[in-house]
C-alpha atoms as a PDB file:
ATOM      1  CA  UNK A   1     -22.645 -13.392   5.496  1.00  0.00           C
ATOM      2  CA  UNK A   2     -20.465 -10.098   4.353  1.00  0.00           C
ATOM      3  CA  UNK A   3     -22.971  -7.098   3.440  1.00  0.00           C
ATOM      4  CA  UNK A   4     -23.160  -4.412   0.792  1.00  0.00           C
ATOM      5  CA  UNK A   5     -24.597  -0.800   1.958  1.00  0.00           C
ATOM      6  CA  UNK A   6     -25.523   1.225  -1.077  1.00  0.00           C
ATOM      7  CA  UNK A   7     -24.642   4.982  -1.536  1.00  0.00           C
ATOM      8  CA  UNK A   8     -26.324   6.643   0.269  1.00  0.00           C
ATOM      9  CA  UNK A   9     -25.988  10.618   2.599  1.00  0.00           C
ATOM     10  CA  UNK A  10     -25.186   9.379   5.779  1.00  0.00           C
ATOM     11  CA  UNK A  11     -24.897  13.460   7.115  1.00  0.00           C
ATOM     12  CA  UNK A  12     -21.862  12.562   9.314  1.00  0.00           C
ATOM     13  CA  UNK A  13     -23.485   9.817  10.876  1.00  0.00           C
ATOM     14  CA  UNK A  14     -20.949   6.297  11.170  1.00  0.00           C
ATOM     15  CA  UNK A  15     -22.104   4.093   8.105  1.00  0.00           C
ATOM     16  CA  UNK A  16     -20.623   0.952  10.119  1.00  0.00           C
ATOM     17  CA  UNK A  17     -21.500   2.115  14.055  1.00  0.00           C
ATOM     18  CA  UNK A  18     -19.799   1.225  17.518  1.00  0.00           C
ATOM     19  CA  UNK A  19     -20.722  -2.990  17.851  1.00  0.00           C
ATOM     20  CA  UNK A  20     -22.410  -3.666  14.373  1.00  0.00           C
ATOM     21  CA  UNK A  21     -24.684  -6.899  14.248  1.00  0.00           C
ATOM     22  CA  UNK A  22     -21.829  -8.087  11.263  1.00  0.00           C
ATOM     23  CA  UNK A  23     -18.192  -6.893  12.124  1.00  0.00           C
ATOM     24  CA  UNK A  24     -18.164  -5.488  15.853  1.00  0.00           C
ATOM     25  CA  UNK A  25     -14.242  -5.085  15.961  1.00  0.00           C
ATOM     26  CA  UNK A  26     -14.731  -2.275  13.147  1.00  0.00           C
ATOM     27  CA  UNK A  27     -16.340   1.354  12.859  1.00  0.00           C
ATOM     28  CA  UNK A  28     -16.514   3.519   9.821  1.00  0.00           C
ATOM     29  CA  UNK A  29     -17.493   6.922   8.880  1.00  0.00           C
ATOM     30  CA  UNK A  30     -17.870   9.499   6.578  1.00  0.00           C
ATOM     31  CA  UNK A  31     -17.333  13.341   7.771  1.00  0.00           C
ATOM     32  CA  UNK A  32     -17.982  15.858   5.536  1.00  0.00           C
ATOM     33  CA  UNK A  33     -17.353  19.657   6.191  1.00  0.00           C
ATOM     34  CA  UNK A  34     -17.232  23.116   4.594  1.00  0.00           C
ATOM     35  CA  UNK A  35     -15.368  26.135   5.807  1.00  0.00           C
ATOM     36  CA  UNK A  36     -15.714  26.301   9.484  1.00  0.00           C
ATOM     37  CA  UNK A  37     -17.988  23.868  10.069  1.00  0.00           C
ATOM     38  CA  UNK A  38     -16.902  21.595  12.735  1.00  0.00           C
ATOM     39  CA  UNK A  39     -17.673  17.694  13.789  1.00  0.00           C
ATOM     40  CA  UNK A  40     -17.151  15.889  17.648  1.00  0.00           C
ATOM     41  CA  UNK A  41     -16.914  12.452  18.531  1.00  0.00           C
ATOM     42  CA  UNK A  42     -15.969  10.104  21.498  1.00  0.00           C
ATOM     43  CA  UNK A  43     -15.505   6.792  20.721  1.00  0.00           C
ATOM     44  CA  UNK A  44     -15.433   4.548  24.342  1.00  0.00           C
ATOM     45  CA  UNK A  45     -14.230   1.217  23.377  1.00  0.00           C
ATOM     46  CA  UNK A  46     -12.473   1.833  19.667  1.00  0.00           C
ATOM     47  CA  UNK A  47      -9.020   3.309  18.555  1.00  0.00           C
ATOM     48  CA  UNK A  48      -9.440   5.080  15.800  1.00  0.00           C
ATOM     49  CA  UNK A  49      -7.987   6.954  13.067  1.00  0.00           C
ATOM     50  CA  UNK A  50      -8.996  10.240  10.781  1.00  0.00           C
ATOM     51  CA  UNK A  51      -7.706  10.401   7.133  1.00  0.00           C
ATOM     52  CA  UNK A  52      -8.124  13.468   5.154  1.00  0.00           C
ATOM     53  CA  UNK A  53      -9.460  12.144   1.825  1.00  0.00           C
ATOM     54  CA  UNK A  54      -9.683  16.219   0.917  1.00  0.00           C
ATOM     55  CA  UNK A  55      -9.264  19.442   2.454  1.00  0.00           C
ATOM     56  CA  UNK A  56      -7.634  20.705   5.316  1.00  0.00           C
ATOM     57  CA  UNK A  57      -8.943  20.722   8.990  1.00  0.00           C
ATOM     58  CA  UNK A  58      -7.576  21.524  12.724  1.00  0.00           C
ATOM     59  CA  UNK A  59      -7.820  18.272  14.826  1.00  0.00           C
ATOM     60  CA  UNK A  60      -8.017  18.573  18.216  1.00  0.00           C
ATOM     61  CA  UNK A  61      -7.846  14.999  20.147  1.00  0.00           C
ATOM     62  CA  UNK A  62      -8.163  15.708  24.135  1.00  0.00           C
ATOM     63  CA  UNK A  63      -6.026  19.030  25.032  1.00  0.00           C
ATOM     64  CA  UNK A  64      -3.622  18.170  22.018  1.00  0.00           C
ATOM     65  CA  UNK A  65      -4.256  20.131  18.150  1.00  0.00           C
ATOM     66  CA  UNK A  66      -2.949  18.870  15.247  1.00  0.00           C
ATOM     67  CA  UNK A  67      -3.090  22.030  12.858  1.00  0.00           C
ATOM     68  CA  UNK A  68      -3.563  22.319   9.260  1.00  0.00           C
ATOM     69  CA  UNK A  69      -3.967  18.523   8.763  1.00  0.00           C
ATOM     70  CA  UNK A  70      -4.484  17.634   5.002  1.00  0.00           C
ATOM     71  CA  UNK A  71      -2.885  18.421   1.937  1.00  0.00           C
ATOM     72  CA  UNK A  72      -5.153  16.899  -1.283  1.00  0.00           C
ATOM     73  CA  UNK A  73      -7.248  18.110  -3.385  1.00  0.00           C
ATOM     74  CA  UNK A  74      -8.300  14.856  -5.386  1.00  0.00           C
ATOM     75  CA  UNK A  75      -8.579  11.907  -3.985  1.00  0.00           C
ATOM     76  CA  UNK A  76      -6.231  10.568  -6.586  1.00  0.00           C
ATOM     77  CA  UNK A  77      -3.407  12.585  -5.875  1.00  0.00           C
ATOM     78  CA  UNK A  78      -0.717  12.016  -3.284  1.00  0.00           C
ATOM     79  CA  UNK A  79      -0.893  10.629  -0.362  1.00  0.00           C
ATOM     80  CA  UNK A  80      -3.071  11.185   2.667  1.00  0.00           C
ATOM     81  CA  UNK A  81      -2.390  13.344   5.782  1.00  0.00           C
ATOM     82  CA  UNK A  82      -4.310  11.803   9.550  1.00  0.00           C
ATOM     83  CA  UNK A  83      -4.177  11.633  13.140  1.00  0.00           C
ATOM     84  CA  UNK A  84      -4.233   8.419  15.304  1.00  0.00           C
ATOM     85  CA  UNK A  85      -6.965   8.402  18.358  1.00  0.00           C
ATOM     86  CA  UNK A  86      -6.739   6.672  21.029  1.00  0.00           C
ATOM     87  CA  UNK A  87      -9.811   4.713  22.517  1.00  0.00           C
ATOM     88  CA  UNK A  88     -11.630   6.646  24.974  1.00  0.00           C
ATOM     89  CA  UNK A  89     -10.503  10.439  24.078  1.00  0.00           C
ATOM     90  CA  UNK A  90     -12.910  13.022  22.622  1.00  0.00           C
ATOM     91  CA  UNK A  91     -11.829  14.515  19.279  1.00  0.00           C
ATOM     92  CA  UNK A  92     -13.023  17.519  17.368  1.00  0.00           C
ATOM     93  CA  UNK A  93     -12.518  18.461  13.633  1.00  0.00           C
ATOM     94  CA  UNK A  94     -12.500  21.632  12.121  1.00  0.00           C
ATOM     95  CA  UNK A  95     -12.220  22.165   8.281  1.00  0.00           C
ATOM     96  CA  UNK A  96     -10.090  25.043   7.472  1.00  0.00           C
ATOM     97  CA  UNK A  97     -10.443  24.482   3.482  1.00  0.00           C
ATOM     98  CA  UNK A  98     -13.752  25.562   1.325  1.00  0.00           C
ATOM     99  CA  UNK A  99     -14.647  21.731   1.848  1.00  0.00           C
ATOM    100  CA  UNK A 100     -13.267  18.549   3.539  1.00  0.00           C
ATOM    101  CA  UNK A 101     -14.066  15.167   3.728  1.00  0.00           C
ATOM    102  CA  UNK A 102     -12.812  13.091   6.580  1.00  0.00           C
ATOM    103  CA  UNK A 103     -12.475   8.936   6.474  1.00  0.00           C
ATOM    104  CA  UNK A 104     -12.800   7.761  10.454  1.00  0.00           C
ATOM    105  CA  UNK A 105     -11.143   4.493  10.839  1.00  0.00           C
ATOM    106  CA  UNK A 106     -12.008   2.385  13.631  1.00  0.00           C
ATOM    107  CA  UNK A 107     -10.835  -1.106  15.794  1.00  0.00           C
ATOM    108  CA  UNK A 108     -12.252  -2.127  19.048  1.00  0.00           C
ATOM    109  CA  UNK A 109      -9.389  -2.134  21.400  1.00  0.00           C
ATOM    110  CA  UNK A 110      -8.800  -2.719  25.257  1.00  0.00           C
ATOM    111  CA  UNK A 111      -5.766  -0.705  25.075  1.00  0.00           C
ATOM    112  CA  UNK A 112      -4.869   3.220  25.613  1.00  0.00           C
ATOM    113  CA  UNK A 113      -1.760   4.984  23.532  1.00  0.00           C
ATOM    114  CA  UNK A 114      -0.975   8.469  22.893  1.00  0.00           C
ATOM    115  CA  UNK A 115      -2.479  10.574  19.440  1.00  0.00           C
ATOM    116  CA  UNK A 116       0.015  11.196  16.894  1.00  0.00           C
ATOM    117  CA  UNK A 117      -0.245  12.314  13.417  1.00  0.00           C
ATOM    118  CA  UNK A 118       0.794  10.109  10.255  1.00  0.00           C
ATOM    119  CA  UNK A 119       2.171  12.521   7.301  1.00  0.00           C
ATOM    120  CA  UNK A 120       2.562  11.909   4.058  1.00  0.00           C
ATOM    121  CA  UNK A 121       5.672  11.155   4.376  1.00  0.00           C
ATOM    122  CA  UNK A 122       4.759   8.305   6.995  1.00  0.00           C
ATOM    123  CA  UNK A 123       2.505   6.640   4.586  1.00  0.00           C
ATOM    124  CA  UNK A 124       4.176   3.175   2.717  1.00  0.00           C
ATOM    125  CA  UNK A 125       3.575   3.093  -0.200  1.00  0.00           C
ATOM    126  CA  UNK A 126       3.470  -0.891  -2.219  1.00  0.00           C
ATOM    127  CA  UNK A 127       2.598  -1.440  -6.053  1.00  0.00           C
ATOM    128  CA  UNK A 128       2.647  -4.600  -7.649  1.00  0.00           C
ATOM    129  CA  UNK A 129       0.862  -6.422 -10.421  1.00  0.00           C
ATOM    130  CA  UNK A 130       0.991  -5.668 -13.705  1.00  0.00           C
ATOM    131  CA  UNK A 131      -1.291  -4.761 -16.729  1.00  0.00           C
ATOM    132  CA  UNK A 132      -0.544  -8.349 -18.406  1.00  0.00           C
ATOM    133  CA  UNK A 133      -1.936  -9.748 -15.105  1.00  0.00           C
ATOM    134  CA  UNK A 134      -4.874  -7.317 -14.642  1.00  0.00           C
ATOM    135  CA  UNK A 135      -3.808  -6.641 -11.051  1.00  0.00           C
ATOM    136  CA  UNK A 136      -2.123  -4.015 -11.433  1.00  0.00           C
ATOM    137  CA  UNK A 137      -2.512  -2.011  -7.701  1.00  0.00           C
ATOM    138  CA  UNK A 138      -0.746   0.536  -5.413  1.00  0.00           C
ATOM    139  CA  UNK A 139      -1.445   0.463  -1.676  1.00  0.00           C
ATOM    140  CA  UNK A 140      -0.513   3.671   0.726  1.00  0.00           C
ATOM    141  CA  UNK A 141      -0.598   2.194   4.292  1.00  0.00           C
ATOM    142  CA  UNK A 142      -1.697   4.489   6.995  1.00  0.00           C
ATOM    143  CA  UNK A 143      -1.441   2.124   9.846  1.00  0.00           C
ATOM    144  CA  UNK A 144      -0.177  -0.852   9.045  1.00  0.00           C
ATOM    145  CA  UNK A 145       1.823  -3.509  11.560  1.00  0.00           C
ATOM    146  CA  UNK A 146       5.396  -1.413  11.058  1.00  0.00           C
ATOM    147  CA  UNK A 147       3.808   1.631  12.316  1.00  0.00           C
ATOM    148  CA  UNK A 148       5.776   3.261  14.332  1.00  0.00           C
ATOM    149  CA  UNK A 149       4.136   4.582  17.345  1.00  0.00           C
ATOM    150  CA  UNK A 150       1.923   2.540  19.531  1.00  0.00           C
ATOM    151  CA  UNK A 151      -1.384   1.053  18.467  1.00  0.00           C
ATOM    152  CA  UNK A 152      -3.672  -1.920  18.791  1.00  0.00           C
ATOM    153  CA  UNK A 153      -5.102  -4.597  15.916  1.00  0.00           C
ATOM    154  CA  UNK A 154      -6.006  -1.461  13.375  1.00  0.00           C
ATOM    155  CA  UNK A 155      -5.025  -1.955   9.969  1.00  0.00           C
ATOM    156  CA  UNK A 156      -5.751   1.052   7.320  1.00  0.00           C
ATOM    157  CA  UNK A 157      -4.861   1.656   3.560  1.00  0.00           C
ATOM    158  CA  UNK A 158      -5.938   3.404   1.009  1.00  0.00           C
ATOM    159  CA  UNK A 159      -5.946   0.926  -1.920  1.00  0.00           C
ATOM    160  CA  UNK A 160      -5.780   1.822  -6.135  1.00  0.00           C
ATOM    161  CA  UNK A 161      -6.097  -0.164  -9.276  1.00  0.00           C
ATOM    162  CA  UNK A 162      -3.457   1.107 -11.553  1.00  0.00           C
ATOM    163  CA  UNK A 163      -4.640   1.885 -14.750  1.00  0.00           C
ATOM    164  CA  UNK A 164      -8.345   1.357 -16.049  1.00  0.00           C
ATOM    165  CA  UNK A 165     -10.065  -1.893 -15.004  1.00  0.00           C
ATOM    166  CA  UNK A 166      -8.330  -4.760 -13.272  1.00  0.00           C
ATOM    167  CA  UNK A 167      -8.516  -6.948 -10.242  1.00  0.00           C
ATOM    168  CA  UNK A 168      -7.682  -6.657  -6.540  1.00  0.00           C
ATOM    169  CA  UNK A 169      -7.755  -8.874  -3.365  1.00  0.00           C
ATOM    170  CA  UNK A 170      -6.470 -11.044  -5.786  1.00  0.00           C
ATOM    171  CA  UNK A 171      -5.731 -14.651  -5.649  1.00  0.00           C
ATOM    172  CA  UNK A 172      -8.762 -14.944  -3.583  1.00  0.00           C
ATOM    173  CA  UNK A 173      -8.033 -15.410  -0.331  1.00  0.00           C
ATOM    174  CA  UNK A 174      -9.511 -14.685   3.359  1.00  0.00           C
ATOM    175  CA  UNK A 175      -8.190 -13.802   7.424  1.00  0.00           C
ATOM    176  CA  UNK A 176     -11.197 -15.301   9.367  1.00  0.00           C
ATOM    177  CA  UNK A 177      -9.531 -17.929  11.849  1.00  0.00           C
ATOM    178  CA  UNK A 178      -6.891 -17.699  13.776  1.00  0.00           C
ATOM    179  CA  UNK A 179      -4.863 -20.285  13.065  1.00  0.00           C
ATOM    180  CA  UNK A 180      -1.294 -18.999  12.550  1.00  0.00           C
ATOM    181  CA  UNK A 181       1.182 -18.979  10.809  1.00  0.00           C
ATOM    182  CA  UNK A 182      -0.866 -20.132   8.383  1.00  0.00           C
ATOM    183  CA  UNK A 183      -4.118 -17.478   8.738  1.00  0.00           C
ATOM    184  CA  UNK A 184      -5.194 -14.714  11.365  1.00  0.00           C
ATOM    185  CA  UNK A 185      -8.266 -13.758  11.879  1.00  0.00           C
ATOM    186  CA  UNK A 186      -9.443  -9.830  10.675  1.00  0.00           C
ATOM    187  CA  UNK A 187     -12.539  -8.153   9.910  1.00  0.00           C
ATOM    188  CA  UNK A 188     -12.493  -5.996   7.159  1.00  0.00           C
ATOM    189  CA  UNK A 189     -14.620  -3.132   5.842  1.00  0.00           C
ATOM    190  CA  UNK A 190     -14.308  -1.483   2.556  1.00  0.00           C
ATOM    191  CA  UNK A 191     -15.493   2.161   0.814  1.00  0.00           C
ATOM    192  CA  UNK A 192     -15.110   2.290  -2.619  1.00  0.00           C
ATOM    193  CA  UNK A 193     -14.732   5.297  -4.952  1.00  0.00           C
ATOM    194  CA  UNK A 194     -14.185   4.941  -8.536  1.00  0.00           C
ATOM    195  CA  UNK A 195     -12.792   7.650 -11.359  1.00  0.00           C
ATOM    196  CA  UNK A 196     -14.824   8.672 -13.456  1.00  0.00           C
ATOM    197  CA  UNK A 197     -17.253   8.606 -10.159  1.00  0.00           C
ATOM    198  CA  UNK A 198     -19.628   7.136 -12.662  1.00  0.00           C
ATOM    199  CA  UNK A 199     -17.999   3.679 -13.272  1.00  0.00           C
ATOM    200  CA  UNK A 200     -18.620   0.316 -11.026  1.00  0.00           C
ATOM    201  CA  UNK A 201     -17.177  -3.244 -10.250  1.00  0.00           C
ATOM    202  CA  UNK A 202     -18.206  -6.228  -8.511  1.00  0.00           C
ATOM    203  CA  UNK A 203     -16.963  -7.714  -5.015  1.00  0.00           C
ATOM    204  CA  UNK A 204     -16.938 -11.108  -4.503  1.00  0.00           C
ATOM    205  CA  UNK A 205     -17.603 -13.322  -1.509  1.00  0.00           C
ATOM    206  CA  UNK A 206     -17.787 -16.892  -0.513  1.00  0.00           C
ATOM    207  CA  UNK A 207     -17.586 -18.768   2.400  1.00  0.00           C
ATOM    208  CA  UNK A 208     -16.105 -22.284   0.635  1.00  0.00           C
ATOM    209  CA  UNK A 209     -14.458 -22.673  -2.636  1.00  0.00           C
ATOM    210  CA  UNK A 210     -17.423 -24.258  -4.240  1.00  0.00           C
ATOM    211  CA  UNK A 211     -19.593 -21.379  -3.405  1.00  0.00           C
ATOM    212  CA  UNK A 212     -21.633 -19.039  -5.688  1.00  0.00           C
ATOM    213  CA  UNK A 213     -21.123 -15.614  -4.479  1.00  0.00           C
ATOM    214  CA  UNK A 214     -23.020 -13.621  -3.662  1.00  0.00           C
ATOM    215  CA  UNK A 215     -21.700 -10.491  -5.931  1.00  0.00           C
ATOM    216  CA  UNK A 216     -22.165  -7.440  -5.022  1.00  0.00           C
ATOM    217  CA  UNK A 217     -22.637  -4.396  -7.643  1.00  0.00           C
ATOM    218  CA  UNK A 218     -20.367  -1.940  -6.421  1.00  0.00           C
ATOM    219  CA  UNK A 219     -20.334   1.660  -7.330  1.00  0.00           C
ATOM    220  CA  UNK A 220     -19.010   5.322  -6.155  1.00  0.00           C
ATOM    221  CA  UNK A 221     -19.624   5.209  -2.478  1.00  0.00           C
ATOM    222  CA  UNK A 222     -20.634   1.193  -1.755  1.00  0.00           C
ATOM    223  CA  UNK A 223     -19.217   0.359   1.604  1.00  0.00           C
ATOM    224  CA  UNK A 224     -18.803  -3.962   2.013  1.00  0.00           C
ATOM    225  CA  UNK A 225     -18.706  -5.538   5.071  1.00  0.00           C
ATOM    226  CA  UNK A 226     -16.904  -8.683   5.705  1.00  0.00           C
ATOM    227  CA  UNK A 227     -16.767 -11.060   8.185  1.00  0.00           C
ATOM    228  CA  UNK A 228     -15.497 -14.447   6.352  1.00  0.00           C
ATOM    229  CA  UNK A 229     -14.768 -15.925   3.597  1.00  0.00           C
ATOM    230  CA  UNK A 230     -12.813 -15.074   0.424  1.00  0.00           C
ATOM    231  CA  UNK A 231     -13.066 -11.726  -1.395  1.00  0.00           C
ATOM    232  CA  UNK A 232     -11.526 -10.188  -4.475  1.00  0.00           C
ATOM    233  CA  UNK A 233     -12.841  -7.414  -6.260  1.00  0.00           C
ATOM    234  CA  UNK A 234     -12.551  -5.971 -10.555  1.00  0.00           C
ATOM    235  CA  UNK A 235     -12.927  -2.656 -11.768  1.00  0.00           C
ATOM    236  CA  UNK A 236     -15.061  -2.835 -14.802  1.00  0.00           C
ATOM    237  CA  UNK A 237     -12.565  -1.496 -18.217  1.00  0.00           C
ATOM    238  CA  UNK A 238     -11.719   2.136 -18.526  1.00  0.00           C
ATOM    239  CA  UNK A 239     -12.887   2.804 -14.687  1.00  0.00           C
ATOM    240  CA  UNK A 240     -10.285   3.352 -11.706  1.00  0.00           C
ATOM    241  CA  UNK A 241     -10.880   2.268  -8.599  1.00  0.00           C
ATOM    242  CA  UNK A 242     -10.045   3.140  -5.159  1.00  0.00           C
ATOM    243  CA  UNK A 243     -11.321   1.905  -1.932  1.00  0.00           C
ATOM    244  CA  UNK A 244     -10.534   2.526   1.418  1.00  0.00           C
ATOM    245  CA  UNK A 245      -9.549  -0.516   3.602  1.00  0.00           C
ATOM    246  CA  UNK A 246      -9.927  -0.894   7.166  1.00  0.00           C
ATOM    247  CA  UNK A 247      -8.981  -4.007   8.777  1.00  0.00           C
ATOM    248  CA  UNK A 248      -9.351  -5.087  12.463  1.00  0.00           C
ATOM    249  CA  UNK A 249      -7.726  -8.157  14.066  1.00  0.00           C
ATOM    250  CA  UNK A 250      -9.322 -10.077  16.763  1.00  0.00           C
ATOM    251  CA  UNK A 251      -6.347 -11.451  18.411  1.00  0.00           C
ATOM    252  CA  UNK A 252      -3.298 -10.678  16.522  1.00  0.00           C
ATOM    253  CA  UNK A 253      -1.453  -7.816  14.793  1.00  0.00           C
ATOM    254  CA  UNK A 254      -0.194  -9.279  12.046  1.00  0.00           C
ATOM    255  CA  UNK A 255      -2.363 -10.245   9.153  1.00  0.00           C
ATOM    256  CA  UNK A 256      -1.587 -13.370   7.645  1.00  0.00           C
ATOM    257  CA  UNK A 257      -3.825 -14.400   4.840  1.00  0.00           C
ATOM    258  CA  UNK A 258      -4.815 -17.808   3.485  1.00  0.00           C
ATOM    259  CA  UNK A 259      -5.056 -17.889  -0.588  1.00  0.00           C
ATOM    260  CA  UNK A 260      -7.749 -20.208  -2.062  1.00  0.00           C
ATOM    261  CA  UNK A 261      -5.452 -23.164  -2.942  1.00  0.00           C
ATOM    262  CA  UNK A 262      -7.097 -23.444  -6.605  1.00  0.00           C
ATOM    263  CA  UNK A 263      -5.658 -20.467  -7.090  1.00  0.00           C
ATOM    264  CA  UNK A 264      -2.648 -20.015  -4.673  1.00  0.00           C
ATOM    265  CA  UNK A 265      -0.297 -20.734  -7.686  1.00  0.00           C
ATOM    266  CA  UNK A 266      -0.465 -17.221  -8.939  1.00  0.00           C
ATOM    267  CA  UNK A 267       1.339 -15.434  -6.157  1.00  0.00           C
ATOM    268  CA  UNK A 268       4.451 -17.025  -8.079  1.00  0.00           C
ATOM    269  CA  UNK A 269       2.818 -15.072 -10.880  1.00  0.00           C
ATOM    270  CA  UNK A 270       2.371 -11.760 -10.105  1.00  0.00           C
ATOM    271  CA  UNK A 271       4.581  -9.428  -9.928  1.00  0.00           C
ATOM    272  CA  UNK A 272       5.514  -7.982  -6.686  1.00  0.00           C
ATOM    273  CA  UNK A 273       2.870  -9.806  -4.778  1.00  0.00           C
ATOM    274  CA  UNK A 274       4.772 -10.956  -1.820  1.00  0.00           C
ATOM    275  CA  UNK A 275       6.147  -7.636  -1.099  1.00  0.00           C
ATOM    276  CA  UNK A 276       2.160  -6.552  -0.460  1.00  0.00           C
ATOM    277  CA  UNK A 277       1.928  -9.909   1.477  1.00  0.00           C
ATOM    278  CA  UNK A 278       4.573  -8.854   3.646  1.00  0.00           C
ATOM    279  CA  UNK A 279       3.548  -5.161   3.930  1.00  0.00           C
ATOM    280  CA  UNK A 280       0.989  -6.471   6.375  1.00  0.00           C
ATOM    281  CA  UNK A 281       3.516  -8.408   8.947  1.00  0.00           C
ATOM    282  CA  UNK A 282       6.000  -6.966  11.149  1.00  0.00           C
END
């Protein structure tokens, strides 16, 4: 049954650890830094990835540095700077900037590939939806299945709702059996951040269509853990709403999603919808 961690000060510490009881192809964590402070990890079975929400640090992963990684300021603005790790290697972060905070992506992999940083300029970038709809979104993909260098089964975005209030993950629909082309199957773990950092929203789950959540309160800093089942999310009105995706594949790099058929009509519907589909094949 998917999970909801409340807020909380996790001082560095993973929020989702190496082989959680719940989703044991994915690790997650929250690193934050000020000026010369520094953080270390070594990650054994897991590929991972560090995304500069804000602030600048040094990255070293192994012998190799990655200097003056991370542009942003807000959250909201841009796009985000991060290096790829490969399973196995030790990596150390250094924040250069008055403060940083650091997203750590991870996916359980049996596979080694070489480190390399993903620009801005790397990052895709979808939106689709629309304000008639209430789905209006924006996705910046970090790793996604076009990626260019070698990785394994790790899928990251960053993930918006356009405007104030609205729906994402939206026709329901779910990635927990592999039975392609038709469905792969993914984990998936989300952190959610909303502007004003005051407002809230609700994530849905449900196994089959007939079931009754649950529905989770989510607010600034709720991390949701899913195994199965379907899942879309709303921003309450006048709130926006971003929340960082990570999604790890059990056998297969491409995600293909299954929509709830109730509802499957509405990809015709909205706007740019199939591009996003897409944005998560090769």
């Amino acid at each position: 049954m998917p999970e909801h961690i409340k807020p909380f000060d996790n001082k560095n510490q993973p929020i989702v650890g190496e082989n959680n009881h719940l989703v044991p192809l994915t690790y997650m964590n929250v690193v934050k830094l000020k000026e010369g402070e520094s953080y270390a990890a070594h990650l054994t079975e897991y590929e991972s990835v560090y995304v500069m929400a804000t602030g600048t640090c040094d990255i070293k992963v192994d012998t190799q540095l990655f200097e003056a990684v991370g542009k942003r300021n807000s959250l909201w603005e841009g796009k985000p700077d991060s290096v790829y790790v490969p399973k196995n290697v030790p990596v150390a972060v250094t924040c250069r900037s008055q403060t940083a905070e650091i997203y750590v992506a991870g996916g359980k992999i049996d596979e080694t590939y070489e480190p390399f940083r993903v620009t801005p300029d790397d990052v895709g970038t979808i939106q689709y939806g629309s304000d008639d709809t209430k789905t209006h979104r924006r996705i910046q993909h970090v790793l996604s299945p076009n990626t260019k260098q070698q990785k394994g089964r790790l899928l990251v975005s960053e993930l918006f709702t356009v405007g104030a209030g609205g729906w994402s993950g939206f026709p329901p629909h779910k990635h927990d059996e592999d039975r392609p082309p038709t469905e792969t199957r993914y984990e998936e773990v989300y952190l959610f951040k909303f502007k004003p950092d005051w407002g809230f929203g609700a994530q849905f789950c449900y196994v089959k269509e007939d079931d009754f959540g649950p529905v989770f309160h989510i607010k600034d800093g709720s991390s949701v853990l899913i195994d199965k089942g379907y899942h879309p999310s709303v921003a309450a009105p006048g709130y926006e709403m971003y929340y960082f995706t990570i999604i790890v594949g059990e056998t297969y790099k491409d995600l293909l999603q299954f929509f709830q058929p109730a509802h499957a009509y509405q990809v015709e519907t909205i706007p740019g919808i199939k591009d996003m589909i897409a944005g998560f094949k090769k």
